[in-house]
N, C-alpha and C. Protein backbone atom coordinates (compact mmCIF):
# COMPACT_ATOMS: atom_id res chain seq x y z
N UNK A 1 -14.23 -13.34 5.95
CA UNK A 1 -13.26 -13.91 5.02
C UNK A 1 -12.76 -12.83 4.06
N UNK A 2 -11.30 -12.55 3.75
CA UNK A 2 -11.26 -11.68 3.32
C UNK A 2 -10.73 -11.93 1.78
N UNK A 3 -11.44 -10.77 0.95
CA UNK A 3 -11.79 -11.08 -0.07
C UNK A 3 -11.08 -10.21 -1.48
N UNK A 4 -10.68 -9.14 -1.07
CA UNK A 4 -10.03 -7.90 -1.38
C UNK A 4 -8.50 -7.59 -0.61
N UNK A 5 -7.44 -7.16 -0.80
CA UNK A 5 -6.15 -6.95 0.02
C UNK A 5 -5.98 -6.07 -1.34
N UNK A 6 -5.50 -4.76 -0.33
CA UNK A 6 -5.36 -3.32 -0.93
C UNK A 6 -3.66 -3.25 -0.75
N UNK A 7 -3.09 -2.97 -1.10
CA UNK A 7 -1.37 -2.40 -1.00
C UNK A 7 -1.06 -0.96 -1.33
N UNK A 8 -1.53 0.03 0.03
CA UNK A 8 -1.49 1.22 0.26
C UNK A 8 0.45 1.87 -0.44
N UNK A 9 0.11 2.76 -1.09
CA UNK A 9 1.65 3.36 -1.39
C UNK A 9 1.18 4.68 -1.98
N UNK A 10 2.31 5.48 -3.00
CA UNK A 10 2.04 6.26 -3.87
C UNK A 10 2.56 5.77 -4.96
N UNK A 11 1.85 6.43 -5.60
CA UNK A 11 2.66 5.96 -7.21
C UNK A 11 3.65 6.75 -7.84
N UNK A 12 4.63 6.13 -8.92
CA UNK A 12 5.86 6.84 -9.04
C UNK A 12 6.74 6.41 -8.56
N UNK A 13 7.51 6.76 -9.36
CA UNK A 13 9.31 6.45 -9.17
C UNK A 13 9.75 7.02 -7.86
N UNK A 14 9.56 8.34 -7.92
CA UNK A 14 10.24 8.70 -6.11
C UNK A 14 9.14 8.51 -5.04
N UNK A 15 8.30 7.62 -5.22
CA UNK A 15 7.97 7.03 -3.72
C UNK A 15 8.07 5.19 -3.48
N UNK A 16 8.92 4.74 -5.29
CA UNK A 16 8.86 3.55 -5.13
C UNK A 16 9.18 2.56 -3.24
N UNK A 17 10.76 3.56 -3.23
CA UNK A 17 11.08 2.35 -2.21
C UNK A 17 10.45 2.64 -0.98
N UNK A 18 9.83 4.08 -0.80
CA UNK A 18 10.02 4.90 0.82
C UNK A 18 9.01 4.09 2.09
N UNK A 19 9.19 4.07 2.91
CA UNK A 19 8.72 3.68 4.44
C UNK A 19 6.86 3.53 3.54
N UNK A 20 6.36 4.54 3.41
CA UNK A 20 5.38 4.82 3.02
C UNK A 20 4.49 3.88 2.17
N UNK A 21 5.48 3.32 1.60
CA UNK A 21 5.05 2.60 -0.04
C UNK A 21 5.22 0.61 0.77
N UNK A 22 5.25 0.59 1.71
CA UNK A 22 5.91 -1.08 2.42
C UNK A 22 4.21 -1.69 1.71
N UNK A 23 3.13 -1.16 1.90
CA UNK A 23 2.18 -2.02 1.86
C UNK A 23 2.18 -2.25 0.10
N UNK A 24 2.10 -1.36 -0.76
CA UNK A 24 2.63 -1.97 -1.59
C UNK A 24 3.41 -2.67 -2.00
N UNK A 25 4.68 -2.49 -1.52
CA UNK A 25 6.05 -3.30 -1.44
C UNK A 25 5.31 -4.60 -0.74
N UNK A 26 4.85 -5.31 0.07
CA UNK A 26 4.37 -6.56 0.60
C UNK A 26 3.53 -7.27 -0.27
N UNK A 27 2.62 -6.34 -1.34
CA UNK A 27 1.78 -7.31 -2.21
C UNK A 27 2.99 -7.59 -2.90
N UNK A 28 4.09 -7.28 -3.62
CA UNK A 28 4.71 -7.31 -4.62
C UNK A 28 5.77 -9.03 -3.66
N UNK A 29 6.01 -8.76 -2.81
CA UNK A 29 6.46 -9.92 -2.04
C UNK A 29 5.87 -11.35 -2.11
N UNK A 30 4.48 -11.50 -2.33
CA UNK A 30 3.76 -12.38 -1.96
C UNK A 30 4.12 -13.67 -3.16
N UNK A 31 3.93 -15.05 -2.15
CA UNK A 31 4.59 -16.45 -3.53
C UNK A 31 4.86 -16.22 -4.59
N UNK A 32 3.43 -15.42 -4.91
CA UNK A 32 2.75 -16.02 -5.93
C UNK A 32 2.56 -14.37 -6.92
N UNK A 33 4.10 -13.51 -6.60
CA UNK A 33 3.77 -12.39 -7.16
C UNK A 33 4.03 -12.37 -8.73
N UNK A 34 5.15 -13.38 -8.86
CA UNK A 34 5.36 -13.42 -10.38
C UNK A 34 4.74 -13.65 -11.57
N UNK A 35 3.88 -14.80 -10.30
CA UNK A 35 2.65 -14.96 -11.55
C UNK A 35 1.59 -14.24 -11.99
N UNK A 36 1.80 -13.27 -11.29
CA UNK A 36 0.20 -12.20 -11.55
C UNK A 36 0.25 -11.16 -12.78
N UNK A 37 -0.85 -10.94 -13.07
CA UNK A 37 -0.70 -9.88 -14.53
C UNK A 37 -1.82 -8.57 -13.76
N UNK A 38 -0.72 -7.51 -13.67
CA UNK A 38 -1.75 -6.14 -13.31
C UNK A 38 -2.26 -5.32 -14.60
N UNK A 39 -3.47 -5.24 -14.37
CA UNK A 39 -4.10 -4.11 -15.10
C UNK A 39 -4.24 -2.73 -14.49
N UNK A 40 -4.32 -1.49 -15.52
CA UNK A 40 -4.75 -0.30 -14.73
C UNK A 40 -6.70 -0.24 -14.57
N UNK A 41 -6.85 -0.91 -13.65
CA UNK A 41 -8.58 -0.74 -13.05
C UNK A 41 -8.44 0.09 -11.92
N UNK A 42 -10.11 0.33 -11.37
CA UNK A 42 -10.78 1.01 -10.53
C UNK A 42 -9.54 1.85 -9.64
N UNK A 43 -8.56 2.77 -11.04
CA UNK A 43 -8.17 3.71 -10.02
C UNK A 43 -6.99 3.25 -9.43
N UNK A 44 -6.41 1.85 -9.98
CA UNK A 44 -5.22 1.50 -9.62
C UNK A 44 -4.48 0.40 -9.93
N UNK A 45 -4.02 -0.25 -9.81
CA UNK A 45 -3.19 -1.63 -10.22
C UNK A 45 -4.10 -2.87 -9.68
N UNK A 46 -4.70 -3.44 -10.85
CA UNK A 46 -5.68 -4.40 -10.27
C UNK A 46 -5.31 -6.27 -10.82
N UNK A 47 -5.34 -6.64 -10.07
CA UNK A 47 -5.26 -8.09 -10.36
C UNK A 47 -6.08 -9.09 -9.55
N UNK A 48 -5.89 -10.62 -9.99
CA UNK A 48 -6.69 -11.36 -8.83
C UNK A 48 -5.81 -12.83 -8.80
N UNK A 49 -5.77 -13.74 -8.16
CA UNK A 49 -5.37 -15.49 -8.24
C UNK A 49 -6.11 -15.72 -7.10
N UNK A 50 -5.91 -17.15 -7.63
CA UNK A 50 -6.59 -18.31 -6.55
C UNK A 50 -6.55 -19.07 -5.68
N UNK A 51 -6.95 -18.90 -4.73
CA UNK A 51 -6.26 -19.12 -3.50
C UNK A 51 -6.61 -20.86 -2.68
N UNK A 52 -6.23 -21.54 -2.29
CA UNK A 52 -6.89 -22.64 -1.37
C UNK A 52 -6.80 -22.26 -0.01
N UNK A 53 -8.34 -22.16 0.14
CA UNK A 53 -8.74 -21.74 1.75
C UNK A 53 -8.94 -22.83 2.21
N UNK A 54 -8.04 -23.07 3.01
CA UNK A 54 -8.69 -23.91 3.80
C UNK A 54 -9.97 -24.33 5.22
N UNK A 55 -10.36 -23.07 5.42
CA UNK A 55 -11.59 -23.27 5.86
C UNK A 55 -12.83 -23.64 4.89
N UNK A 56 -12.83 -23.41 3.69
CA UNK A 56 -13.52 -23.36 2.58
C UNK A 56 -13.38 -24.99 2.24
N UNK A 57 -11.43 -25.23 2.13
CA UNK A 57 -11.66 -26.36 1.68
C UNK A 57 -11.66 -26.42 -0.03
N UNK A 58 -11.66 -25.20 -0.34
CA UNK A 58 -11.92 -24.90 -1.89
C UNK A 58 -10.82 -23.53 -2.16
N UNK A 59 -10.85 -23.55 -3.57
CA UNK A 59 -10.10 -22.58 -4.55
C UNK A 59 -10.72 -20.95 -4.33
N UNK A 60 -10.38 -20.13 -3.84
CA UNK A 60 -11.48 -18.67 -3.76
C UNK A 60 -10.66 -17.36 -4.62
N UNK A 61 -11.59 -16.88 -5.39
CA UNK A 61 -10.40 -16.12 -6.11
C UNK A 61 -10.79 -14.60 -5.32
N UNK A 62 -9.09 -14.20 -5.14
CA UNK A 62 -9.01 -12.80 -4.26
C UNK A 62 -8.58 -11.78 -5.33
N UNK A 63 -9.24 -11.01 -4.76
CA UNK A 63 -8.80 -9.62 -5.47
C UNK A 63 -7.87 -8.68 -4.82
N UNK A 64 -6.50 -8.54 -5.18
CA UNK A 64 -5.76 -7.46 -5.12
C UNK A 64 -5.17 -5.96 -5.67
N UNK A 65 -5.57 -5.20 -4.92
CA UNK A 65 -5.14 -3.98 -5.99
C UNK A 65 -4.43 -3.17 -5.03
N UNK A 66 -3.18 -1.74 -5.92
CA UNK A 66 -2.54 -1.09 -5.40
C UNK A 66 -2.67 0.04 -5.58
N UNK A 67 -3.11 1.10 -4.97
CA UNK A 67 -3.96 2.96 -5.44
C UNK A 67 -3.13 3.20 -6.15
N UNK A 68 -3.44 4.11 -7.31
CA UNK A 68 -2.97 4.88 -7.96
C UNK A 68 -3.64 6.50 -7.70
N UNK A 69 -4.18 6.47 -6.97
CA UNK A 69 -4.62 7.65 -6.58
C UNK A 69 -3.98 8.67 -5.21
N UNK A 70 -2.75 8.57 -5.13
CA UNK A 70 -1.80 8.96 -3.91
C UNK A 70 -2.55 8.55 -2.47
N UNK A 71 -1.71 8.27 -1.44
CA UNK A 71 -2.54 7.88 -0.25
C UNK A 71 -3.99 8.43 0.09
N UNK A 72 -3.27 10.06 0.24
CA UNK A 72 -4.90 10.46 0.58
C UNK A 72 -6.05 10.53 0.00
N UNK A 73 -6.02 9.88 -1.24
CA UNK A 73 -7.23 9.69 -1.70
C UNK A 73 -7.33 8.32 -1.99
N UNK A 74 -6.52 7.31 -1.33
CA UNK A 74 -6.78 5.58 -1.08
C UNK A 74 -8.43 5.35 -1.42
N UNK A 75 -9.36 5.68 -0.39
CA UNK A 75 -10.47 5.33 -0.41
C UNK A 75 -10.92 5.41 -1.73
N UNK A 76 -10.67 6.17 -2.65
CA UNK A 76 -11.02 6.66 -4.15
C UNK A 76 -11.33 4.93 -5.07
N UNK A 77 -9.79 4.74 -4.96
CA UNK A 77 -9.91 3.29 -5.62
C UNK A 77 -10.66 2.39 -4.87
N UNK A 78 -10.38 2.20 -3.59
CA UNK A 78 -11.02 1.04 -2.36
C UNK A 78 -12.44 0.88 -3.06
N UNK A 79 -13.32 1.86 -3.04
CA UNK A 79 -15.03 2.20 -3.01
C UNK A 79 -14.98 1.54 -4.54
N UNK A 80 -14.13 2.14 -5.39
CA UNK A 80 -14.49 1.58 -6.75
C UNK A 80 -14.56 0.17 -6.60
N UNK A 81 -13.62 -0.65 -6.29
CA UNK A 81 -13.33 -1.82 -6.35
C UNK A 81 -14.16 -2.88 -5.93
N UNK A 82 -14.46 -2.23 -4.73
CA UNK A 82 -15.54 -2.65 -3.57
C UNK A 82 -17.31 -2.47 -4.37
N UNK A 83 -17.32 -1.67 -4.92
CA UNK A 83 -18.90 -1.57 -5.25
C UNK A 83 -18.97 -2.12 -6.74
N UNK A 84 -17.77 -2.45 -7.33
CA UNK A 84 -17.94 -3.11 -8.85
C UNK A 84 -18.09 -4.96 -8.05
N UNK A 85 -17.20 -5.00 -7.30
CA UNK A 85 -17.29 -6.83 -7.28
C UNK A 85 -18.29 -6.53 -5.83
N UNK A 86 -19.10 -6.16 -5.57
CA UNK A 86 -20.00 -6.33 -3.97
C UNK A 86 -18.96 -6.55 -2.87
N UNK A 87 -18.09 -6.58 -2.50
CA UNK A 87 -17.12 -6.80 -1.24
C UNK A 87 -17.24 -5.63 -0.47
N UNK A 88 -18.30 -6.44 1.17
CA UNK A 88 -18.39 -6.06 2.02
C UNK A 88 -16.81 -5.29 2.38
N UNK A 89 -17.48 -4.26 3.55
CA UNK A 89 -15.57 -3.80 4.10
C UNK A 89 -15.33 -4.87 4.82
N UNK A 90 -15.96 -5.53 5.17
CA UNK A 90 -14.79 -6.14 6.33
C UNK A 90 -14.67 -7.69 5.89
N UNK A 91 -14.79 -7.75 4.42
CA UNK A 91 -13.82 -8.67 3.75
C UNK A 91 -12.36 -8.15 3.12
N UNK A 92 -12.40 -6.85 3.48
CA UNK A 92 -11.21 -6.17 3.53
C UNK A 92 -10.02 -5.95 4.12
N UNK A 93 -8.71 -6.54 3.70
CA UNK A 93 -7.64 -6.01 4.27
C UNK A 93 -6.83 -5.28 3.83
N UNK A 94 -5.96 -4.29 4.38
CA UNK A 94 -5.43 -3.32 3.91
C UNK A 94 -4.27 -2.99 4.77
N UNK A 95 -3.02 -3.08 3.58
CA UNK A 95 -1.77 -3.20 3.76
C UNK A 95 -1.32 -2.21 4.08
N UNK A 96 -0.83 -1.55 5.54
CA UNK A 96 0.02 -0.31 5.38
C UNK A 96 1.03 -0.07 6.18
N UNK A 97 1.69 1.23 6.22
CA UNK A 97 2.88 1.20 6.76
C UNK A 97 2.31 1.76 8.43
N UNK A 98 3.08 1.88 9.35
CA UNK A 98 2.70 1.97 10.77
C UNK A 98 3.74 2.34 11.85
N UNK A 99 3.57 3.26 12.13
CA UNK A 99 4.65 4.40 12.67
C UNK A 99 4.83 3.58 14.26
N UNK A 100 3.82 2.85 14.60
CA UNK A 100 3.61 2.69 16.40
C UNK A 100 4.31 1.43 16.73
N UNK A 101 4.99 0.79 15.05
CA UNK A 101 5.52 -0.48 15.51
C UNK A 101 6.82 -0.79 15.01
N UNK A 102 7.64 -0.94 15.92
CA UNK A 102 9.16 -0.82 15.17
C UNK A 102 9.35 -1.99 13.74
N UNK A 103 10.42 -1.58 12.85
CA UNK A 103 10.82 -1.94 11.89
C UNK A 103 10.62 -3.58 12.06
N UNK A 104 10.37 -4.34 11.18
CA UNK A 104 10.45 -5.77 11.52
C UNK A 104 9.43 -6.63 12.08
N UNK A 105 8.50 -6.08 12.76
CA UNK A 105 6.95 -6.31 13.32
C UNK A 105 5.34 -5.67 13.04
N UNK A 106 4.59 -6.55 12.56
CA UNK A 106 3.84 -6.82 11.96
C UNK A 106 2.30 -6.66 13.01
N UNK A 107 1.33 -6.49 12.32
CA UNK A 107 0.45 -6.80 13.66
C UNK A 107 -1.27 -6.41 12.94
N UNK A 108 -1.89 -7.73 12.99
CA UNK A 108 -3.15 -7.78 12.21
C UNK A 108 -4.11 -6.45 13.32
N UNK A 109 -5.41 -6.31 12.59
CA UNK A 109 -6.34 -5.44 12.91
C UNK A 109 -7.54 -5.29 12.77
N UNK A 110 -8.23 -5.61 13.28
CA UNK A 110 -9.84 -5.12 12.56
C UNK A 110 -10.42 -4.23 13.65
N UNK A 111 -10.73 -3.07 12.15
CA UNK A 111 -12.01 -1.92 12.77
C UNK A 111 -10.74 -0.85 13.31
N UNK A 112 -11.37 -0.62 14.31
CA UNK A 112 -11.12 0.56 15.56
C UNK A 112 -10.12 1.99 14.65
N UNK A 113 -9.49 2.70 15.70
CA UNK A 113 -8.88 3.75 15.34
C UNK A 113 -8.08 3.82 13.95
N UNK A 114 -7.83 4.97 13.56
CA UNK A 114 -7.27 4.92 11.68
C UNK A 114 -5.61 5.60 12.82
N UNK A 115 -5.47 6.10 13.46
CA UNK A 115 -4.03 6.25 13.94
C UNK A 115 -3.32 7.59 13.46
N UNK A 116 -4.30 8.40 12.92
CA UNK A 116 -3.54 9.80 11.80
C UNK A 116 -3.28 9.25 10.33
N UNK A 117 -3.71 7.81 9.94
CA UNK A 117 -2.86 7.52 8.78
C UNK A 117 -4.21 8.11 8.05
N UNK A 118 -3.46 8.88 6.72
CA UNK A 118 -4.24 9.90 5.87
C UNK A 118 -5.44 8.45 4.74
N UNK A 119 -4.47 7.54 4.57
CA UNK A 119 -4.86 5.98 3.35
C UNK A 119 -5.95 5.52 4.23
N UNK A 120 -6.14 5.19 5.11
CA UNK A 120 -7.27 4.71 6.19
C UNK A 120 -7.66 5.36 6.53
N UNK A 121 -8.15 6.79 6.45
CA UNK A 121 -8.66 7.55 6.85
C UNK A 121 -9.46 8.32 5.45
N UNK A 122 -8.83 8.08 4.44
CA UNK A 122 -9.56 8.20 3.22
C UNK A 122 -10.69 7.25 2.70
N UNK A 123 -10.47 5.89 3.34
CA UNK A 123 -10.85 4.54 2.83
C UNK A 123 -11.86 4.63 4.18
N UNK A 124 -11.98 5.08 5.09
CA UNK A 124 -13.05 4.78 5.94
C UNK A 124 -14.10 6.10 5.44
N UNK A 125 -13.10 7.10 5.47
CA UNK A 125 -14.60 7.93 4.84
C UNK A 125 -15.62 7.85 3.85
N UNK A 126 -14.92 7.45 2.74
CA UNK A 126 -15.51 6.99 0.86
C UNK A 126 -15.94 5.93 1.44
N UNK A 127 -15.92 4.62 2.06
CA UNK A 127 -16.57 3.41 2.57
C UNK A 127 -17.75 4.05 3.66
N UNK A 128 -17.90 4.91 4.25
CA UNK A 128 -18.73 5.19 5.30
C UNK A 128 -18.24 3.98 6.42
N UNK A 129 -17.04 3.78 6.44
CA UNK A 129 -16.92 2.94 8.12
C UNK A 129 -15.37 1.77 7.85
N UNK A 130 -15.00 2.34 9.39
CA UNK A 130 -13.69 1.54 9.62
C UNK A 130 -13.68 0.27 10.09
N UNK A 131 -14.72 -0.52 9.77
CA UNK A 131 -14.24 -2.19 9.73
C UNK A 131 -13.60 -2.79 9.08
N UNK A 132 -12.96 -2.11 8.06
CA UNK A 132 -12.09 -2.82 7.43
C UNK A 132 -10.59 -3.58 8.61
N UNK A 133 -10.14 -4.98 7.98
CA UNK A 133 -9.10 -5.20 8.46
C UNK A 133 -7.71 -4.54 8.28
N UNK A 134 -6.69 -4.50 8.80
CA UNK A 134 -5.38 -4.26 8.65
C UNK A 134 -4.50 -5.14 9.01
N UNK A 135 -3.35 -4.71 7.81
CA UNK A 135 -1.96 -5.45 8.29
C UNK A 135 -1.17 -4.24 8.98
N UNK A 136 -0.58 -3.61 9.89
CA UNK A 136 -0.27 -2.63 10.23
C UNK A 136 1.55 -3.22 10.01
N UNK A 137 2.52 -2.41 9.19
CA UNK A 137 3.74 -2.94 8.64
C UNK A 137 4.56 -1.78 9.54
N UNK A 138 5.24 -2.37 10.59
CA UNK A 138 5.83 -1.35 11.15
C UNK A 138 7.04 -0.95 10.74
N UNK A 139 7.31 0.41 10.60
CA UNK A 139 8.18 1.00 10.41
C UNK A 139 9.04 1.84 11.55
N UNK A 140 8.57 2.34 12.35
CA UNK A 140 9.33 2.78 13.51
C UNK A 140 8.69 4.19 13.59
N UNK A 141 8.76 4.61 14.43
CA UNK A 141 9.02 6.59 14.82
C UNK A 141 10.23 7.31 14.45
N UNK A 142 10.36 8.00 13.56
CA UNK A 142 11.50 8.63 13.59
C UNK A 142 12.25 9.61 15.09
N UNK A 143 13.70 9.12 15.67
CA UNK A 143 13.61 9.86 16.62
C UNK A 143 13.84 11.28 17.01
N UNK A 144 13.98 12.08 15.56
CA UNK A 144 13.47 13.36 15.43
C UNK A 144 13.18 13.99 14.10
N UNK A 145 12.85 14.81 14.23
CA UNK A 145 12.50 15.19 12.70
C UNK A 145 10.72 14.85 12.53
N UNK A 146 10.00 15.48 11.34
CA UNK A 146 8.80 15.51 10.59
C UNK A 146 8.29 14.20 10.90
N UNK A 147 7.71 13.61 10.99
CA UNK A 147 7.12 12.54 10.44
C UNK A 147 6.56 12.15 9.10
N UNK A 148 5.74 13.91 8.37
CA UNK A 148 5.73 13.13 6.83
C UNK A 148 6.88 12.91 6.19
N UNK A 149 8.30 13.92 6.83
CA UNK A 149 9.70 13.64 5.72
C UNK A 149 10.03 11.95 6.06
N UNK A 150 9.62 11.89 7.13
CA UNK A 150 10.42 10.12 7.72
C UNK A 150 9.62 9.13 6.98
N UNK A 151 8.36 9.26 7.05
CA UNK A 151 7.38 8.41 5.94
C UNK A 151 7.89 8.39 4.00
N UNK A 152 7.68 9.20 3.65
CA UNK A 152 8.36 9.47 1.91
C UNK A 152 9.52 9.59 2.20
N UNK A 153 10.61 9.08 3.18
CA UNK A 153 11.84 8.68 3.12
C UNK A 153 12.25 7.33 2.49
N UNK A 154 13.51 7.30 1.99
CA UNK A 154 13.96 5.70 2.05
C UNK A 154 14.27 4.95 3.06
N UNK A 155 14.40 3.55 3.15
CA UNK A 155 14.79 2.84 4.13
C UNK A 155 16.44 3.23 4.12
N UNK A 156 17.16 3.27 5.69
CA UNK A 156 18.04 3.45 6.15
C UNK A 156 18.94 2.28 5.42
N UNK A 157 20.26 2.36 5.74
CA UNK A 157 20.73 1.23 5.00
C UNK A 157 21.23 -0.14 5.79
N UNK A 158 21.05 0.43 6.96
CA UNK A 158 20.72 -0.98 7.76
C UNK A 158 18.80 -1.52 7.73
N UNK A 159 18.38 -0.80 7.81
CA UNK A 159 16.98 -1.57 7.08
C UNK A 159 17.05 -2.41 6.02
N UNK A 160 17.46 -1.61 5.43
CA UNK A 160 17.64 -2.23 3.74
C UNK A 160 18.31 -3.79 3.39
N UNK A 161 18.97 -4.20 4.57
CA UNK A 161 19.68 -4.90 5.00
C UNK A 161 18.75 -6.43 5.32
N UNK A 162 18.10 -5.84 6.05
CA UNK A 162 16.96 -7.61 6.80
C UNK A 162 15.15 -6.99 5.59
N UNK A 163 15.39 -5.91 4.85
CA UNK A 163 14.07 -5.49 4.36
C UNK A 163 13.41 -6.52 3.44
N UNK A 164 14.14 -7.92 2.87
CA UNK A 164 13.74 -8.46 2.16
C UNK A 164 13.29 -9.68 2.91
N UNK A 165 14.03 -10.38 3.93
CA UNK A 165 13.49 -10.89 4.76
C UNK A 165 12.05 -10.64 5.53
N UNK A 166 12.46 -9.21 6.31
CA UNK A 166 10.93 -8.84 6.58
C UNK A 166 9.51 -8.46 5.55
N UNK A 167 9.89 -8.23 4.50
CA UNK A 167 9.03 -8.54 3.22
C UNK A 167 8.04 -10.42 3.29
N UNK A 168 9.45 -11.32 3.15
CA UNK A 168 9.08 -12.35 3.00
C UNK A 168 8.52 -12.57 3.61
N UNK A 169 8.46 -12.75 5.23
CA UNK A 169 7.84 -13.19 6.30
C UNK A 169 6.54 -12.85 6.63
N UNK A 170 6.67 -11.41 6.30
CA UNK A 170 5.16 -10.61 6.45
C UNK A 170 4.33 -10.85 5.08
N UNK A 171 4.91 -11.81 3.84
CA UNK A 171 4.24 -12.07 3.30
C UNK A 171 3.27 -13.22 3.79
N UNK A 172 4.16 -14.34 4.27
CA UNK A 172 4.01 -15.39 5.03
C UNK A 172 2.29 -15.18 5.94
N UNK A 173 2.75 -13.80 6.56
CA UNK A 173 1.72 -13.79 7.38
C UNK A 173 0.13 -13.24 6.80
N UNK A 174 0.31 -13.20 5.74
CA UNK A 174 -1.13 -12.92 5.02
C UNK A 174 -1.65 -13.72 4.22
N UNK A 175 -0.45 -14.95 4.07
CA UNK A 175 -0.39 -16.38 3.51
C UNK A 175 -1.62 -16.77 3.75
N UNK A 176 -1.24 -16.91 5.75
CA UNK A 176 -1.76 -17.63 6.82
C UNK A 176 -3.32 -16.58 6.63
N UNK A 177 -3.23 -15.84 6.75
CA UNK A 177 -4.66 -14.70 6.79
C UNK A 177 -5.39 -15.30 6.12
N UNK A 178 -5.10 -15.58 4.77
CA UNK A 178 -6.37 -15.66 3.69
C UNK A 178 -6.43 -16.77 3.50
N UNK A 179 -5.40 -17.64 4.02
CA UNK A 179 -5.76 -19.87 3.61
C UNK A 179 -6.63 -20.09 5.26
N UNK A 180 -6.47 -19.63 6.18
CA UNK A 180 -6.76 -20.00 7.49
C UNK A 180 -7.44 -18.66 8.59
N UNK A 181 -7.59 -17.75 7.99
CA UNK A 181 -7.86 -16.45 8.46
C UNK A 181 -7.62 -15.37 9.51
N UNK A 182 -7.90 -14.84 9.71
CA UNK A 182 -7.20 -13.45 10.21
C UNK A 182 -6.82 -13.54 12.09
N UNK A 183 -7.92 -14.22 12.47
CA UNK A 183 -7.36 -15.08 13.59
C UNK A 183 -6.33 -16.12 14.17
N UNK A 184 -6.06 -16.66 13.47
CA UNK A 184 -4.63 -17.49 13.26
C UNK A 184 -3.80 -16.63 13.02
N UNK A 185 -3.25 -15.87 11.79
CA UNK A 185 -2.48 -15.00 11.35
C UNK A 185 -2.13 -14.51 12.83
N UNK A 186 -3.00 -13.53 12.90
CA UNK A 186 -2.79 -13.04 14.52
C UNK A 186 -2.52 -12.81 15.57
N UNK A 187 -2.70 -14.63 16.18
CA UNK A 187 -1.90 -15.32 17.13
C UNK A 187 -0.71 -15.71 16.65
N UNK A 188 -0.45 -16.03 15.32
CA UNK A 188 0.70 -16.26 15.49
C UNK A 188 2.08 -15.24 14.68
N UNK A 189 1.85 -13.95 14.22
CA UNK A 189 2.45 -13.41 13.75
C UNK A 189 2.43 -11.71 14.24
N UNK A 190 1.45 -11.13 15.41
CA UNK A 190 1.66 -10.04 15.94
C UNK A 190 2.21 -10.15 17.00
N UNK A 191 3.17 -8.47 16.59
CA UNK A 191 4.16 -8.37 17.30
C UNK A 191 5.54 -9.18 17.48
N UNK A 192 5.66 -10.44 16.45
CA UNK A 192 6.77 -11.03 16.68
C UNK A 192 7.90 -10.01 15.75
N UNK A 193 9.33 -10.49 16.46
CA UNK A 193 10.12 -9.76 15.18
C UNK A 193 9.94 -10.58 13.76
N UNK A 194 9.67 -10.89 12.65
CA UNK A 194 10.15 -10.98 11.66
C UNK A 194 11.02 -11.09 11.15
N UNK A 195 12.39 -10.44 11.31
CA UNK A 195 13.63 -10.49 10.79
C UNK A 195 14.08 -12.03 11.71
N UNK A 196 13.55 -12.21 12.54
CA UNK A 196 14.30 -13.20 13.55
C UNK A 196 13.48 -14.29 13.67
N UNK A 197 12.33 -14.56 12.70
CA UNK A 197 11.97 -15.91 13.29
C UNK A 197 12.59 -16.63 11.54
């Protein structure tokens, strides 16, 4: 059950909007974002609300936070967060951006490979282990050029276009994650387009 949801980005004005920053950009999406009050804790933007799980059947309060410690040192805040409230990793999910899945599609995760991403690869080391879950937020491959310039890029301006939609939806789908859990989510929201359902 997951208990913690991280929103991988950098901090700062010039990485607000970029490819890079979506998992942050997705907590900021969620219902129930207006109502939240962030503090600066464990190393980053920390908040919590209450959720009705319905496997629970009851009210569960989640903890969300967003690094302030630039990607590659993600794990920095994660470990803090994680060893002040006891949250196992793999009540963990963690929001990020994802080069292997085009713009608009979404696709849950637990455990296995970190993929080159530097934020999950920081957060499995400082944790000692990659069970943590993922939302993997696809962004696409750039079809030439760097990959870190295409990541700390902005969205194109046809992105920019369905980006609030695919925000919403992929909020939708972490809705479903944390009222009904990560298995449902799953089946019913990887790999679909987003912009189109």
């Amino acid at each position: 059950m997951i208990e913690l949801v991280v929103g991988l980005g950098n901090p700062g004005l010039e990485y607000e909007c970029t490819r890079h920053n979506i998992g942050e950009m997705l907590i900021e999406a969620l219902p129930f974002a207006e109502d939240l009050s962030w503090q600066k804790k464990f190393k980053g933007l920390y908040t919590s609300h209450n959720i009705k799980v319905k496997t629970l059947n009851a009210n569960k309060k989640i903890h969300f936070i967003k690094p302030l410690t630039y990607m590659n040192r993600s794990g920095e805040c994660v470990l803090a967060i994680k060893d002040f409230f006891q949250i196992e990793v793999q009540n963990i999910l963690v929001l990020h951006d994802e080069l292997d899945l085009p713009f608009g599609q979404v696709g849950f995760k637990s455990g296995g490979g970190l993929a080159g991403h530097n934020g999950l690869r920081s957060i499995a080391t400082l944790t000692s282990s990659n069970d943590f879950h993922r939302l993997r937020i696809g962004i696409s491959r750039p079809a030439r050029g760097d990959v870190s310039n295409w990541v700390l890029s902005s969205f194109s301006k046809e992105e920019e276009k369905s980006l609030e939609l695919y925000l919403t939806n992929a909020a939708k789908a972490i809705m479903l994650c944390l009222e009904e859990g990560i298995g449902k989510a799953s089946s019913f929201y990887n790999k679909k387009n987003l912009i189109e359902i």
